[in-house]
C-alpha atoms as a PDB file:
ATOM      1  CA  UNK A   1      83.057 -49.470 180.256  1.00  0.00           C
ATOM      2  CA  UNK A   2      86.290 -50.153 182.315  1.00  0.00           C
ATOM      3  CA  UNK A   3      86.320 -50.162 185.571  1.00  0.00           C
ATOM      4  CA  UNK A   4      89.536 -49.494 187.811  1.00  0.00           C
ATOM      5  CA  UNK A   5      90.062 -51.111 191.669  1.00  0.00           C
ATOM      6  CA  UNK A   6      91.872 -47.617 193.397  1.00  0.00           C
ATOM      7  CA  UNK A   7      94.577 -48.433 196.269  1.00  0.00           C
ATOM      8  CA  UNK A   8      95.199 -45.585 198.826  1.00  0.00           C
ATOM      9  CA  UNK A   9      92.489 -42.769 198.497  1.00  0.00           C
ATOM     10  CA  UNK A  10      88.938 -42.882 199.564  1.00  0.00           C
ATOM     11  CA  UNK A  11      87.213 -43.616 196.059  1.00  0.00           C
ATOM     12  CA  UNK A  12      86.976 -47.329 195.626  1.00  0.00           C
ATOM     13  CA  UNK A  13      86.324 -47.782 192.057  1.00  0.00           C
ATOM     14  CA  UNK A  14      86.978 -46.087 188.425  1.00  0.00           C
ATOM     15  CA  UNK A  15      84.896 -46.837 185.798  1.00  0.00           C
ATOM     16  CA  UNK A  16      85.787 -45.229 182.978  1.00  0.00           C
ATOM     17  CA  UNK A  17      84.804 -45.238 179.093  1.00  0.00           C
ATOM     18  CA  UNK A  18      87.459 -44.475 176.090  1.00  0.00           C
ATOM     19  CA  UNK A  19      86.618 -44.191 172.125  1.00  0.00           C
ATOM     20  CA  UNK A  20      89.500 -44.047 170.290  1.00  0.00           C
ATOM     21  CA  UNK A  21      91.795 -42.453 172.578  1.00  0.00           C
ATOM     22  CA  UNK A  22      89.648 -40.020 174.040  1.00  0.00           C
ATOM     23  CA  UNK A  23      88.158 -40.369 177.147  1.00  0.00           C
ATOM     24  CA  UNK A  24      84.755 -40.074 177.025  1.00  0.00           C
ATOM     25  CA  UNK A  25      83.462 -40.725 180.620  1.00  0.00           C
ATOM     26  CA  UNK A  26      84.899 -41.196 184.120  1.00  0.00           C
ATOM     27  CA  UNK A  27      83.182 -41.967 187.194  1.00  0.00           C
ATOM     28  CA  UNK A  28      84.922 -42.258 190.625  1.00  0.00           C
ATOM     29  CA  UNK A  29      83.071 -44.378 193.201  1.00  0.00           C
ATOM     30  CA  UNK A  30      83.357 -42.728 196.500  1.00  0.00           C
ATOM     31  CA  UNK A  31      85.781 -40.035 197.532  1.00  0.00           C
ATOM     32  CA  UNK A  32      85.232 -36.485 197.648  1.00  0.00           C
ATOM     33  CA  UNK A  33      81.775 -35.929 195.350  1.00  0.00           C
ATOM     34  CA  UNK A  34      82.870 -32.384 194.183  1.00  0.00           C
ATOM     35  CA  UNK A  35      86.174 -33.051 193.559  1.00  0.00           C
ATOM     36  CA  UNK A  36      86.002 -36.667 191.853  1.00  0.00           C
ATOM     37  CA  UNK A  37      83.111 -34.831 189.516  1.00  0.00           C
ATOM     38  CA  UNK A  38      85.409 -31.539 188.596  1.00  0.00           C
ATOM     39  CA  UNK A  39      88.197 -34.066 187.690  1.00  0.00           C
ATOM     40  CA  UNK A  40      85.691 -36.158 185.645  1.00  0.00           C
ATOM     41  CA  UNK A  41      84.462 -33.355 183.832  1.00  0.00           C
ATOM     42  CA  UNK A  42      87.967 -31.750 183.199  1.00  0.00           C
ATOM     43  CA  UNK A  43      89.200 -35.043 181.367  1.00  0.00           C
ATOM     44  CA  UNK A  44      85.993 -35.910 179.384  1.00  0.00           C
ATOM     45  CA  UNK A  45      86.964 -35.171 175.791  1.00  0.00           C
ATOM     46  CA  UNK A  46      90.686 -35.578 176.325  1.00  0.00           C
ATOM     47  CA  UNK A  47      93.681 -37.595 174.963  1.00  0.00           C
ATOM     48  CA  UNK A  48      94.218 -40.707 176.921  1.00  0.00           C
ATOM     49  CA  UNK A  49      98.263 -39.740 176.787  1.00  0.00           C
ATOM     50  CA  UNK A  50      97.230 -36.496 177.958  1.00  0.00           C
ATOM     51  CA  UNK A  51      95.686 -37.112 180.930  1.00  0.00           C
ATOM     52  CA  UNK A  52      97.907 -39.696 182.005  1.00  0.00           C
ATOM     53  CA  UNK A  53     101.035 -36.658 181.758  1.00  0.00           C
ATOM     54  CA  UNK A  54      98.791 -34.158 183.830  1.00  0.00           C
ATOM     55  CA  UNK A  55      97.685 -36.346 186.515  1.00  0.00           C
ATOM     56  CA  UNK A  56     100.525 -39.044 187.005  1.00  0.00           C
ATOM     57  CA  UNK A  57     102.104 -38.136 190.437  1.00  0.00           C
ATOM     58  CA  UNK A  58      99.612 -35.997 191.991  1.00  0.00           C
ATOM     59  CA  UNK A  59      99.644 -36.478 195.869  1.00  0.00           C
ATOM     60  CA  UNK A  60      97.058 -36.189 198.297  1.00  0.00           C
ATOM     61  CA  UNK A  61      98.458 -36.369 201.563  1.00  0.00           C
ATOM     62  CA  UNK A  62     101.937 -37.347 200.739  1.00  0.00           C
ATOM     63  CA  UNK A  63     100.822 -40.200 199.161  1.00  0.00           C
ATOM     64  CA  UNK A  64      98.642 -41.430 195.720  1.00  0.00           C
ATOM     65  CA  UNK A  65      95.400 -39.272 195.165  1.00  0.00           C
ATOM     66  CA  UNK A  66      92.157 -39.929 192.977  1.00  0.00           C
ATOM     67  CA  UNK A  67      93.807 -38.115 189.807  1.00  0.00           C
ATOM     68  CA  UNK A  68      96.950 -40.190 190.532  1.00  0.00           C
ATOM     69  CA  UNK A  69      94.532 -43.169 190.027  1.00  0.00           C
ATOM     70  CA  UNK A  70      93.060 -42.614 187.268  1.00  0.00           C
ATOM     71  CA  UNK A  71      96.799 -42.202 185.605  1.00  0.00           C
ATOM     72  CA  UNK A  72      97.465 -45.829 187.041  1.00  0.00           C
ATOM     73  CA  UNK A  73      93.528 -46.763 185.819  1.00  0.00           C
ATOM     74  CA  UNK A  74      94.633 -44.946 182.568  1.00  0.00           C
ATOM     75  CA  UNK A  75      97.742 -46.635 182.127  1.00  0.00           C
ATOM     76  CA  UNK A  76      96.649 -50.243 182.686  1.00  0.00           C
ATOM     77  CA  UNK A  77      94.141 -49.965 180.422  1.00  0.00           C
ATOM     78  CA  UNK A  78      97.264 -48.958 177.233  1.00  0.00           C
ATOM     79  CA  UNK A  79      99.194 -52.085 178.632  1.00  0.00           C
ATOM     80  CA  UNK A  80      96.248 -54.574 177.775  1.00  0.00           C
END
């Protein structure tokens, strides 16, 4: 399990759990419940790549957001 330190939204934390490239849990820690879940769930069984194209850039208020977060979270974790 990883976990991911968020800057800017109101989830805290990511933890998140990848198996050869495919994500295959993500749990944001705080934030809106419904919409943290629904994101989890939509990713679960993807391509770490994949997800990283989709959500990379989202905004939330003219600034970062939870899915542009777990594209940073994401990201880090191919740079290790």
């Amino acid at each position: 399990m990883q976990s991911y330190k968020t800057q800017g939204v109101c989830s805290r934390v990511i933890n998140f759990d990848i198996e050869d490239g495919i994500i295959k849990s993500v749990e944001f820690v705080g934030g809106c419940a419904g919409n943290t879940k629904g994101i989890s769930k939509l990713v679960e069984g993807m391509k770490v790549e994949d997800v990283i194209k989709r959500l990379e850039g989202v905004q939330c208020r003219g600034n970062t957001s939870c899915p542009d977060q777990l594209a940073k979270a994401l990201k880090q974790y191919l740079n290790k």
